[in-house]
PDB file of N, CA and C in Angstrom:
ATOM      1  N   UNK A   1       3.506 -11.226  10.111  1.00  0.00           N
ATOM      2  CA  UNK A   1       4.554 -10.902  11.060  1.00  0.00           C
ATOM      3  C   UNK A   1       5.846 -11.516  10.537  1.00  0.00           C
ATOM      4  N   UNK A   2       6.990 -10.480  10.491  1.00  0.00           N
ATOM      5  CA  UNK A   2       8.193 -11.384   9.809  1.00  0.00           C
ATOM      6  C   UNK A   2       8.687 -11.073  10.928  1.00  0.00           C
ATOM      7  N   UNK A   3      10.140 -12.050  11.140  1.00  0.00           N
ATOM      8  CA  UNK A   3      10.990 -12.393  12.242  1.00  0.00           C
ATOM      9  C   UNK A   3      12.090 -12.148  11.787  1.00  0.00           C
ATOM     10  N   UNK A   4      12.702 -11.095  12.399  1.00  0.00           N
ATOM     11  CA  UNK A   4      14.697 -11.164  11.648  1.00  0.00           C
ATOM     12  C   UNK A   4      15.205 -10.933  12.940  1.00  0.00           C
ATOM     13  N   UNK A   5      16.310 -11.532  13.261  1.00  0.00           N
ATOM     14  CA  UNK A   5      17.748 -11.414  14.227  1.00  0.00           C
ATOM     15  C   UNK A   5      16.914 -11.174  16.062  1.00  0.00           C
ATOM     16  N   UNK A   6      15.654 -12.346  16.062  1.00  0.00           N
ATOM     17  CA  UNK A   6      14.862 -11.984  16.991  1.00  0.00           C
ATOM     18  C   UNK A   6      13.938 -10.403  17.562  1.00  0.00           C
ATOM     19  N   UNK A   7      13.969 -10.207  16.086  1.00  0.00           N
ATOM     20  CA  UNK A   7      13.292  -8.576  16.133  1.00  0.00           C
ATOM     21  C   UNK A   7      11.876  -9.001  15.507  1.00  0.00           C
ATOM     22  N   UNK A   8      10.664  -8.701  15.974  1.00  0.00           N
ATOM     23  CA  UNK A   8       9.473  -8.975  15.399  1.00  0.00           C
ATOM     24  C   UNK A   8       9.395  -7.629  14.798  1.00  0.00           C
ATOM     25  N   UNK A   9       8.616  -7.597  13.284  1.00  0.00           N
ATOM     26  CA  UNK A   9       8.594  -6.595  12.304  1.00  0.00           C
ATOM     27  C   UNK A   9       7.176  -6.836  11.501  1.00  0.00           C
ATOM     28  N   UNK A  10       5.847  -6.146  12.072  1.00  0.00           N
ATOM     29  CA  UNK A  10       4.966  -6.188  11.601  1.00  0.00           C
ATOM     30  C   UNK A  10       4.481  -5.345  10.412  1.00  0.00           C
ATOM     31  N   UNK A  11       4.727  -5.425   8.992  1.00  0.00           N
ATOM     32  CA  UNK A  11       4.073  -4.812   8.114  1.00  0.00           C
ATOM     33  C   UNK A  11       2.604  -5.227   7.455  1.00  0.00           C
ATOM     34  N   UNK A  12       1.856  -3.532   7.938  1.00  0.00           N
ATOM     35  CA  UNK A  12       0.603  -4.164   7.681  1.00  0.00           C
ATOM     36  C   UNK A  12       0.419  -3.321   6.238  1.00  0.00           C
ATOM     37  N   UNK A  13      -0.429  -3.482   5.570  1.00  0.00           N
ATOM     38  CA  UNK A  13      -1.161  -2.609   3.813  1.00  0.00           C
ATOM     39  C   UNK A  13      -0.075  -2.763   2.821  1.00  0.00           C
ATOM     40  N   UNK A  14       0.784  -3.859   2.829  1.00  0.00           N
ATOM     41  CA  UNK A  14       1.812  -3.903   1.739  1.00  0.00           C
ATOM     42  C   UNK A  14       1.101  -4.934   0.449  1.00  0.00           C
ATOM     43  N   UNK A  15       1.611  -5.080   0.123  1.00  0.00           N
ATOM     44  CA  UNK A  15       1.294  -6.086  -1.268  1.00  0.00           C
ATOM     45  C   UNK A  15       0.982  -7.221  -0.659  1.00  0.00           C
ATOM     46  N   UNK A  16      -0.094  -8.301  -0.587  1.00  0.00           N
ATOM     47  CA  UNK A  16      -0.307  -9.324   0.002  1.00  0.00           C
ATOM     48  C   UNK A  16       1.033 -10.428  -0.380  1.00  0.00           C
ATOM     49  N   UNK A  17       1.357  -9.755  -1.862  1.00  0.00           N
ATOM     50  CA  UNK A  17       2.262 -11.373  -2.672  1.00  0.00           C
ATOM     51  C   UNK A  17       3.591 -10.945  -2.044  1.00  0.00           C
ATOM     52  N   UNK A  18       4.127  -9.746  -1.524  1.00  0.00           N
ATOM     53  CA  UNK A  18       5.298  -9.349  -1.514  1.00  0.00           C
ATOM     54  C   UNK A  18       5.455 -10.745   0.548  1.00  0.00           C
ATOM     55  N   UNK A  19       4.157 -10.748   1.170  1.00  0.00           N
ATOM     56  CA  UNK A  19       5.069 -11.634   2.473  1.00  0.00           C
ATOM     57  C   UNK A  19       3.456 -12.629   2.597  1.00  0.00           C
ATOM     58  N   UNK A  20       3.134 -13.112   1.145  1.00  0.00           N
ATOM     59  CA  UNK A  20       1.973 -14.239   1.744  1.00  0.00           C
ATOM     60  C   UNK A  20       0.918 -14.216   2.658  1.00  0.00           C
ATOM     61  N   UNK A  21       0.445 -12.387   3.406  1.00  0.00           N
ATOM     62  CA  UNK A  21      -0.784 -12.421   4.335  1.00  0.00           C
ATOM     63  C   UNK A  21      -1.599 -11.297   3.482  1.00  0.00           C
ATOM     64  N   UNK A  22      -2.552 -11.660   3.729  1.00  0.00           N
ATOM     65  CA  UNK A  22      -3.720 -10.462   3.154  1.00  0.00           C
ATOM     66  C   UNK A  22      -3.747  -9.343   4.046  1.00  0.00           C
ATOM     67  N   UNK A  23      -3.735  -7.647   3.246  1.00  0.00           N
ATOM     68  CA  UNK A  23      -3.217  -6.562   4.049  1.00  0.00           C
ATOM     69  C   UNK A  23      -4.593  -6.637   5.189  1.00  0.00           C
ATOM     70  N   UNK A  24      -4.354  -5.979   6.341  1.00  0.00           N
ATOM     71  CA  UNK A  24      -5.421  -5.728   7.246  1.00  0.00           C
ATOM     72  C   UNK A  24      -6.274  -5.051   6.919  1.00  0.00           C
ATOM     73  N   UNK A  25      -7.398  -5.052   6.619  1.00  0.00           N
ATOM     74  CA  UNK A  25      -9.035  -4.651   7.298  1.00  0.00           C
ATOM     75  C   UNK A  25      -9.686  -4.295   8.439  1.00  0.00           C
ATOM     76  N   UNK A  26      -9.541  -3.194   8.291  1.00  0.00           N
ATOM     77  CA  UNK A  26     -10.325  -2.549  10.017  1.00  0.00           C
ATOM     78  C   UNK A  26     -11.809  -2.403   9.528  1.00  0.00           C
ATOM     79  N   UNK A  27     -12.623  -2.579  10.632  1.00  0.00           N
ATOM     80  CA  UNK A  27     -14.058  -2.488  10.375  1.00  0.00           C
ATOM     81  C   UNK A  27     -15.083  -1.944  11.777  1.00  0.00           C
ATOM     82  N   UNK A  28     -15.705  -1.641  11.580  1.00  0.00           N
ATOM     83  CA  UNK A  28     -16.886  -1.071  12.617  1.00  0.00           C
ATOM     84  C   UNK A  28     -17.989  -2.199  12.419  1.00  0.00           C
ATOM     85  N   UNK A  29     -18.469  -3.313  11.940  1.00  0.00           N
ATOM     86  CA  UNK A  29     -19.530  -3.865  12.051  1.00  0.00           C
ATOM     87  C   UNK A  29     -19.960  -4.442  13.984  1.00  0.00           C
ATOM     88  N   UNK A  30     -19.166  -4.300  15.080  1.00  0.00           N
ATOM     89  CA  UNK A  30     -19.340  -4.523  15.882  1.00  0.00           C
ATOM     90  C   UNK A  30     -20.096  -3.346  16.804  1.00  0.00           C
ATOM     91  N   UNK A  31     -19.717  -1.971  15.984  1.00  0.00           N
ATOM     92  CA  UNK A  31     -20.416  -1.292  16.165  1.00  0.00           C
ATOM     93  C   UNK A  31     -21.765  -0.685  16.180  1.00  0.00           C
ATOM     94  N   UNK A  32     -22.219  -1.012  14.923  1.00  0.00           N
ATOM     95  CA  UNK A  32     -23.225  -0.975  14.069  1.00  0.00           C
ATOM     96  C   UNK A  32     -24.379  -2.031  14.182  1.00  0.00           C
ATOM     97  N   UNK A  33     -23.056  -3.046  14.598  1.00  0.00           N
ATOM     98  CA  UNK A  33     -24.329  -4.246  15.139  1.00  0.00           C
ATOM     99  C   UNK A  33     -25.192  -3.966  16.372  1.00  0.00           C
ATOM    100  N   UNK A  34     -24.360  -3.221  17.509  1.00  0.00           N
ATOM    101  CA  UNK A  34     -24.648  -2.869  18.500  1.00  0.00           C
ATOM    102  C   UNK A  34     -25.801  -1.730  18.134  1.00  0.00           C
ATOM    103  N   UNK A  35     -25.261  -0.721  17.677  1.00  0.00           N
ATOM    104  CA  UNK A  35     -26.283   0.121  17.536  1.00  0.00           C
ATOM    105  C   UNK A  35     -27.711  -0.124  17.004  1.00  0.00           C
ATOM    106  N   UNK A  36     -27.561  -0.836  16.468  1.00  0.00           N
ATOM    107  CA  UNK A  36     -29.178  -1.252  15.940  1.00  0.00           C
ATOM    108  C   UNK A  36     -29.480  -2.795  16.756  1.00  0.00           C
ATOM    109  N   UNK A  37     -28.889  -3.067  17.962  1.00  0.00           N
ATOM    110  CA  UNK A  37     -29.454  -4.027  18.452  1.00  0.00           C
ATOM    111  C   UNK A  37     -29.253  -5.604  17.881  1.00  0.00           C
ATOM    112  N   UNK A  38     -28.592  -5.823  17.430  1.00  0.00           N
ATOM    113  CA  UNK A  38     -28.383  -7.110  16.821  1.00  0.00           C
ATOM    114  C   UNK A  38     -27.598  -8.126  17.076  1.00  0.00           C
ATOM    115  N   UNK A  39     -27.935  -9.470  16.961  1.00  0.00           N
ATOM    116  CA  UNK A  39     -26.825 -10.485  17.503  1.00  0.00           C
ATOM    117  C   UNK A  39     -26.150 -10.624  16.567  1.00  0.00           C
ATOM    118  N   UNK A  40     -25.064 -11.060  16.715  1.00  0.00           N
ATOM    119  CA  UNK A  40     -24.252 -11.855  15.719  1.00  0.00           C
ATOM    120  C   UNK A  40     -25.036 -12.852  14.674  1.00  0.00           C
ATOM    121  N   UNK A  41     -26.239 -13.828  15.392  1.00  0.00           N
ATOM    122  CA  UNK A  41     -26.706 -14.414  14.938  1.00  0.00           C
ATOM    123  C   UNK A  41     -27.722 -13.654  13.553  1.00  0.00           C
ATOM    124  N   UNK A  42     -28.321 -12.610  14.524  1.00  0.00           N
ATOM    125  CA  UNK A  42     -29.329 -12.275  13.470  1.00  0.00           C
ATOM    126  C   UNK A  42     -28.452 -11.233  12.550  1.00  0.00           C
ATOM    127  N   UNK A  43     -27.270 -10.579  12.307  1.00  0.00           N
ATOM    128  CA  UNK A  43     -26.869 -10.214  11.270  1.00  0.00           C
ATOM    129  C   UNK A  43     -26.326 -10.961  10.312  1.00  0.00           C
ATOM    130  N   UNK A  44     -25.862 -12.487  10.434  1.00  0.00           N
ATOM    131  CA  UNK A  44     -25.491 -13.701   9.573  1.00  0.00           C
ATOM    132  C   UNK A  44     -26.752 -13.707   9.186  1.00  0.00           C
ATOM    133  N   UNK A  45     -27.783 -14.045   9.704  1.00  0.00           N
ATOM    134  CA  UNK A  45     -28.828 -14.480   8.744  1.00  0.00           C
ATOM    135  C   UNK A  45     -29.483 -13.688   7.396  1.00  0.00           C
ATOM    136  N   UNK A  46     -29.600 -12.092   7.995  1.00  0.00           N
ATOM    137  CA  UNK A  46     -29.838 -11.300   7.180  1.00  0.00           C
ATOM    138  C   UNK A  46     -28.727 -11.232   5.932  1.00  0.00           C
ATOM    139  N   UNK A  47     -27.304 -11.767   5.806  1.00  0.00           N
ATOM    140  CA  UNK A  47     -26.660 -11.342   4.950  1.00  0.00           C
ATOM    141  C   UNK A  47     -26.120 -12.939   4.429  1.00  0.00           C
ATOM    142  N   UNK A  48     -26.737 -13.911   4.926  1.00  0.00           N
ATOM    143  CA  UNK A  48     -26.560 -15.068   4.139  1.00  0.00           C
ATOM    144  C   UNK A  48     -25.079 -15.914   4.453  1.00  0.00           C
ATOM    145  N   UNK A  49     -24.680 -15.767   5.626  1.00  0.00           N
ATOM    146  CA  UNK A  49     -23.382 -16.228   6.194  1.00  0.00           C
ATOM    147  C   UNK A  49     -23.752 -17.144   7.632  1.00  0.00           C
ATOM    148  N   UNK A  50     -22.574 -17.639   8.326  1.00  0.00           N
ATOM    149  CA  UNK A  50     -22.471 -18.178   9.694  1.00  0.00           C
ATOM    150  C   UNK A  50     -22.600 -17.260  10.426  1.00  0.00           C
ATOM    151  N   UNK A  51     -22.771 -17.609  11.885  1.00  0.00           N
ATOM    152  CA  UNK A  51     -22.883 -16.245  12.741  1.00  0.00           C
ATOM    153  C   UNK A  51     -21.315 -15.765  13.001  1.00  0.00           C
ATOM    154  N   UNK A  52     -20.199 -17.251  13.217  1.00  0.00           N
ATOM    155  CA  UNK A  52     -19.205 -17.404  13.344  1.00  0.00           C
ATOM    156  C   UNK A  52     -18.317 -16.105  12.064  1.00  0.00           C
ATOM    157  N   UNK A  53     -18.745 -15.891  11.036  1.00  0.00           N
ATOM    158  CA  UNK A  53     -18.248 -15.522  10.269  1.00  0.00           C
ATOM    159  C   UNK A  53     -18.136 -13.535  10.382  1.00  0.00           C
ATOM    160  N   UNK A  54     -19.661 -13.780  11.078  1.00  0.00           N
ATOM    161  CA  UNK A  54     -19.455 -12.489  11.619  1.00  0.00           C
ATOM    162  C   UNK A  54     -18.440 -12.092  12.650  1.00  0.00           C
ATOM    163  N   UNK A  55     -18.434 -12.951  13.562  1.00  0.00           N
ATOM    164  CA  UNK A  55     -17.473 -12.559  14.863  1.00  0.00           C
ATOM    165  C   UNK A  55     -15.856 -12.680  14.250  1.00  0.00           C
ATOM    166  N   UNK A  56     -15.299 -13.443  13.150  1.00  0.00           N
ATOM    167  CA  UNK A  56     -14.281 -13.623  12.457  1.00  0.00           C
ATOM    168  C   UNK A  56     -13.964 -12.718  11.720  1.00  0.00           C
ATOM    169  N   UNK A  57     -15.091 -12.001  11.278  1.00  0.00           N
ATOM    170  CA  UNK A  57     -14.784 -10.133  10.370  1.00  0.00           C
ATOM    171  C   UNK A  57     -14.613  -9.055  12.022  1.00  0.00           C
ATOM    172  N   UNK A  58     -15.442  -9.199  12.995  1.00  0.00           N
ATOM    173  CA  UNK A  58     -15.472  -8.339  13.847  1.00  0.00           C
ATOM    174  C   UNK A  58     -13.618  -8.053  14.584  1.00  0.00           C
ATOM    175  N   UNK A  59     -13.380  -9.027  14.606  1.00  0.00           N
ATOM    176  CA  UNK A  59     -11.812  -9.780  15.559  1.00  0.00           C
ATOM    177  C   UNK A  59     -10.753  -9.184  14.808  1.00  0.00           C
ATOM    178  N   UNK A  60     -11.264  -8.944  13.126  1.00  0.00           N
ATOM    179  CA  UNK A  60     -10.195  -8.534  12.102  1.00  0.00           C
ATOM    180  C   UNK A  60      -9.510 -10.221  11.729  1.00  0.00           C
ATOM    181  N   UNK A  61      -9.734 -11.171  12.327  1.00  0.00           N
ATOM    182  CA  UNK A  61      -9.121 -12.331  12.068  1.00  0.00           C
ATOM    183  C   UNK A  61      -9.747 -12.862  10.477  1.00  0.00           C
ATOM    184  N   UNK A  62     -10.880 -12.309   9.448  1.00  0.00           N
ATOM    185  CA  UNK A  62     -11.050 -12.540   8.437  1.00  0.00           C
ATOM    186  C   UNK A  62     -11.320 -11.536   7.606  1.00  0.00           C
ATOM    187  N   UNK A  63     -10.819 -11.286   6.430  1.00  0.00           N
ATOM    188  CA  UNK A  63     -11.192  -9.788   5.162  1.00  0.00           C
ATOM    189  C   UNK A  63     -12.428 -10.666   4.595  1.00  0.00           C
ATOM    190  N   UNK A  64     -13.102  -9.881   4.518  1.00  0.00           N
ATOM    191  CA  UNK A  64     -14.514 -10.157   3.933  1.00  0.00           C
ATOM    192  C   UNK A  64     -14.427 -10.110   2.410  1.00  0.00           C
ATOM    193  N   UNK A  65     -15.642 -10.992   1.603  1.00  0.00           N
ATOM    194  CA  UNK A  65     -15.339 -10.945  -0.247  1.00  0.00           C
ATOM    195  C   UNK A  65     -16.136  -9.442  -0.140  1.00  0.00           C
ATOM    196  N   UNK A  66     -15.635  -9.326  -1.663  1.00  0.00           N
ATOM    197  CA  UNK A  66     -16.324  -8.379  -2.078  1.00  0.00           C
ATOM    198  C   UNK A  66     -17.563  -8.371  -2.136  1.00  0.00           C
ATOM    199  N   UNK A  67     -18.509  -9.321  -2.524  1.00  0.00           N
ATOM    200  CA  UNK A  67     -19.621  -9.875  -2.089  1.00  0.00           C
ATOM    201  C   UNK A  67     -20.808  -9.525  -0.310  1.00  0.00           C
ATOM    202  N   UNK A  68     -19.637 -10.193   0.044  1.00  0.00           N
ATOM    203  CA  UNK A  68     -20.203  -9.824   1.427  1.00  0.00           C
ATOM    204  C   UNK A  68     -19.769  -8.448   2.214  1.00  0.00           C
ATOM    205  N   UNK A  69     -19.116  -8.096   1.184  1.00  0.00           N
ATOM    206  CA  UNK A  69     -18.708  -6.348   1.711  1.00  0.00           C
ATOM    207  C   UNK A  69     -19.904  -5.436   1.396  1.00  0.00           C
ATOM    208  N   UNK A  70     -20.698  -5.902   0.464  1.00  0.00           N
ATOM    209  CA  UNK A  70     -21.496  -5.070  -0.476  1.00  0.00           C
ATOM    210  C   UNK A  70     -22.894  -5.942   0.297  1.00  0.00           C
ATOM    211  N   UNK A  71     -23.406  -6.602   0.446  1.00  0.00           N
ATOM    212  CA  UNK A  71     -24.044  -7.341   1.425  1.00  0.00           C
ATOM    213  C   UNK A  71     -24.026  -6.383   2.942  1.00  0.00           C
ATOM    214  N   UNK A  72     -23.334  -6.220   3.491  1.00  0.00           N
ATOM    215  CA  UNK A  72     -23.342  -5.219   4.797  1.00  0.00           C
ATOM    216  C   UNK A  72     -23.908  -4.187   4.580  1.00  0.00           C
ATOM    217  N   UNK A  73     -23.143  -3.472   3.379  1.00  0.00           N
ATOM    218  CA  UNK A  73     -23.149  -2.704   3.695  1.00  0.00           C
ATOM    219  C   UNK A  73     -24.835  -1.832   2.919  1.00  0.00           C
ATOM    220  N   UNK A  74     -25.091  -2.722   1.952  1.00  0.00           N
ATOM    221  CA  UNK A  74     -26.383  -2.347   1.817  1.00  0.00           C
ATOM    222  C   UNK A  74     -27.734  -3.061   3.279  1.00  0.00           C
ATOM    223  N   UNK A  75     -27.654  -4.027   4.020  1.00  0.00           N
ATOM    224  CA  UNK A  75     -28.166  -3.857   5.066  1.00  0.00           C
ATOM    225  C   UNK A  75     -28.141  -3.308   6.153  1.00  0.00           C
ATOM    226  N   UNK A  76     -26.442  -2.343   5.769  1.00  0.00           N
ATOM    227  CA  UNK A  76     -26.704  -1.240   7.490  1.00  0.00           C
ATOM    228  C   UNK A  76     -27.504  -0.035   6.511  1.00  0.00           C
ATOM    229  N   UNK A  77     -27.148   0.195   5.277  1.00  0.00           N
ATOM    230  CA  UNK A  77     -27.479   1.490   4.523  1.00  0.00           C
ATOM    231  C   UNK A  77     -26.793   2.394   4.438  1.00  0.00           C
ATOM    232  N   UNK A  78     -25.163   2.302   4.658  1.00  0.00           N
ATOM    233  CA  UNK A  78     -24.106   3.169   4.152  1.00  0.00           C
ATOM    234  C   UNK A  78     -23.036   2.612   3.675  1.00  0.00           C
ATOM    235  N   UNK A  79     -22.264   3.212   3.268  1.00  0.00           N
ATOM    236  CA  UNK A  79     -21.117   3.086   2.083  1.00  0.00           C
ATOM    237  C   UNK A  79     -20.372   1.950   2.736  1.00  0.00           C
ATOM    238  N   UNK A  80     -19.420   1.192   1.581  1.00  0.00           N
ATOM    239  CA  UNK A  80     -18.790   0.470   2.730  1.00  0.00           C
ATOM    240  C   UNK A  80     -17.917   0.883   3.126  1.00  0.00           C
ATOM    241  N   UNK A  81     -17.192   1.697   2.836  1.00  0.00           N
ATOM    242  CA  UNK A  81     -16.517   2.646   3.501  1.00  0.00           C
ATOM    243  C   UNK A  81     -16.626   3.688   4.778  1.00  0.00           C
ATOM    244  N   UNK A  82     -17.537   3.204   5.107  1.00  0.00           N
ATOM    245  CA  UNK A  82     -17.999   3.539   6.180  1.00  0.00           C
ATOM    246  C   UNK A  82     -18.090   2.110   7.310  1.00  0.00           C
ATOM    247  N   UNK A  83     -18.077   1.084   6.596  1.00  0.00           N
ATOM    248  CA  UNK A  83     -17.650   0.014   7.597  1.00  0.00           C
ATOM    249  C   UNK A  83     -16.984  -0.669   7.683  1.00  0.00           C
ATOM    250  N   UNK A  84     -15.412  -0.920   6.456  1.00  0.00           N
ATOM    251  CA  UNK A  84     -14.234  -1.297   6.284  1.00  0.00           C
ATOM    252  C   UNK A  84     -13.518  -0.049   5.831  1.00  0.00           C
ATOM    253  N   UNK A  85     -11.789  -0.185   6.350  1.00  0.00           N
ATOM    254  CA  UNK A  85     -10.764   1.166   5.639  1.00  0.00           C
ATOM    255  C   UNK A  85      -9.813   0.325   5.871  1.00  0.00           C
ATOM    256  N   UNK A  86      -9.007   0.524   5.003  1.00  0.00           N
ATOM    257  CA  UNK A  86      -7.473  -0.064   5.203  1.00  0.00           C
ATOM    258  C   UNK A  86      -6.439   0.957   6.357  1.00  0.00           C
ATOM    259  N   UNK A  87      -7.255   1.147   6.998  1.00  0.00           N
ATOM    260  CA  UNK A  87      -6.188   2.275   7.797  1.00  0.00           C
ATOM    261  C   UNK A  87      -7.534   2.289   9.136  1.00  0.00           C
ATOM    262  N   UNK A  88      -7.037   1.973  10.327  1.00  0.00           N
ATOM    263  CA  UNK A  88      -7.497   2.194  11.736  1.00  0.00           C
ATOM    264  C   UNK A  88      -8.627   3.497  11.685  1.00  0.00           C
ATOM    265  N   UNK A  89     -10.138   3.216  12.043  1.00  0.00           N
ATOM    266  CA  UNK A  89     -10.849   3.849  12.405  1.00  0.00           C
ATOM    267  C   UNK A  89     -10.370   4.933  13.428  1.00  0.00           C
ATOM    268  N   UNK A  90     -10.491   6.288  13.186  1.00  0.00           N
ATOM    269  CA  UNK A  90     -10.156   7.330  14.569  1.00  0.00           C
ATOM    270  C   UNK A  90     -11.530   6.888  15.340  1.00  0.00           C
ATOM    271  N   UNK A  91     -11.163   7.363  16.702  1.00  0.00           N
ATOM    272  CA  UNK A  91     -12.202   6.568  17.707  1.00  0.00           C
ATOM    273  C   UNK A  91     -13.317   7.707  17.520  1.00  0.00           C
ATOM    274  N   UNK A  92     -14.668   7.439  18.017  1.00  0.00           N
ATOM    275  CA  UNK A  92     -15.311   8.632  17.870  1.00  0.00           C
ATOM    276  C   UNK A  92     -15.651  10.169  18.567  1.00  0.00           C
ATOM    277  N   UNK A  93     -14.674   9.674  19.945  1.00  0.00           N
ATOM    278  CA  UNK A  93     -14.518  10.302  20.884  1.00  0.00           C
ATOM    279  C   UNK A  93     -13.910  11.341  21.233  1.00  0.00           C
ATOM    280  N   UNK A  94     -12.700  11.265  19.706  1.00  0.00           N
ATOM    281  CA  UNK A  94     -12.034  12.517  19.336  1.00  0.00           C
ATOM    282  C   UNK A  94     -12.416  13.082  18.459  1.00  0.00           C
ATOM    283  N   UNK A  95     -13.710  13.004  17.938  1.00  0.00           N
ATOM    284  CA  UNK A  95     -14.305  13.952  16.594  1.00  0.00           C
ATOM    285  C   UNK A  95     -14.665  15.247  17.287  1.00  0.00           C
ATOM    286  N   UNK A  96     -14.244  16.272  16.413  1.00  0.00           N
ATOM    287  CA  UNK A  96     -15.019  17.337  17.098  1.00  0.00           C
ATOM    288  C   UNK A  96     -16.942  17.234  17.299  1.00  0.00           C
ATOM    289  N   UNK A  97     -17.226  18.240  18.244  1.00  0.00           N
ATOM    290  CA  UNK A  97     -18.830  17.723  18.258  1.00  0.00           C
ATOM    291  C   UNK A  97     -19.008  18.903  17.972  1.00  0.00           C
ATOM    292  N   UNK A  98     -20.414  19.598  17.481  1.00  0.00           N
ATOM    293  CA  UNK A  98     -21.367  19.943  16.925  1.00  0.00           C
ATOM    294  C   UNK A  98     -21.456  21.517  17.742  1.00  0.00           C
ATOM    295  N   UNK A  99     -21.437  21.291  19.178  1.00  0.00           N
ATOM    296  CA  UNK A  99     -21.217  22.164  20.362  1.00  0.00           C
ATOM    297  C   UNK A  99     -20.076  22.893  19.979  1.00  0.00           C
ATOM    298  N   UNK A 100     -19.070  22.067  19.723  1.00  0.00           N
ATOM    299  CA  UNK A 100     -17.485  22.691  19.830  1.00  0.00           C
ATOM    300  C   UNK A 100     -17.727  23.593  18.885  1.00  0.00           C
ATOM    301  N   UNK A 101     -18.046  23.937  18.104  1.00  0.00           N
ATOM    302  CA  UNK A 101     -18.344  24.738  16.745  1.00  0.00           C
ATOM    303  C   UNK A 101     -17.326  24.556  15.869  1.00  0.00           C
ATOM    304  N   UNK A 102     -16.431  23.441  15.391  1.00  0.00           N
ATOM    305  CA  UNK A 102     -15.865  23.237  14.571  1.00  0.00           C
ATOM    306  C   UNK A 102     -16.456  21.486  13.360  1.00  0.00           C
TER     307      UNK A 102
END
């Protein structure tokens, strides 16, 4: 968040070095956790982290290593791109459905 002439000016996906914050990370693991039933607790364990660390990726308050990106995403069983994007998840509520015939 930069501050000029009392104007707040949030740039998010820029160069981390150009204002010192790492660009944002949107993610679905809160989703996914849900869907398959899982605590916070028991998805840290399966992927070798705190439970805390999970709820700190969920909040967006931490970017995950590459490591533990690849860690998820081979224990949900899809891409990780499918559970981090540098750009806001569309909700799922506006996808077309199956019915709609598109």
């Amino acid at each position: 968040m930069l501050r000029y002439s009392n104007i707040a000016m949030r740039m998010d996906n820029i160069n981390p070095s150009l204002n010192n914050e790492e660009p944002c990370i949107y993610n679905r693991l809160a989703v996914l956790r849900a869907e398959r039933g899982l605590t916070r607790q028991e998805l840290a364990n399966a992927v070798g982290v705190n439970y805390q660390t999970i709820g700190f990726l969920e909040r967006g308050d931490y970017n995950p290593s590459l490591t533990l990106a690849f860690a998820l995403s081979q224990y949900f069983g899809v891409p990780i791109e499918a559970i981090f994007s540098p750009q806001p998840f569309q909700p799922l509520k506006v996808w077309p459905t199956a019915a709609s015939g598109q």
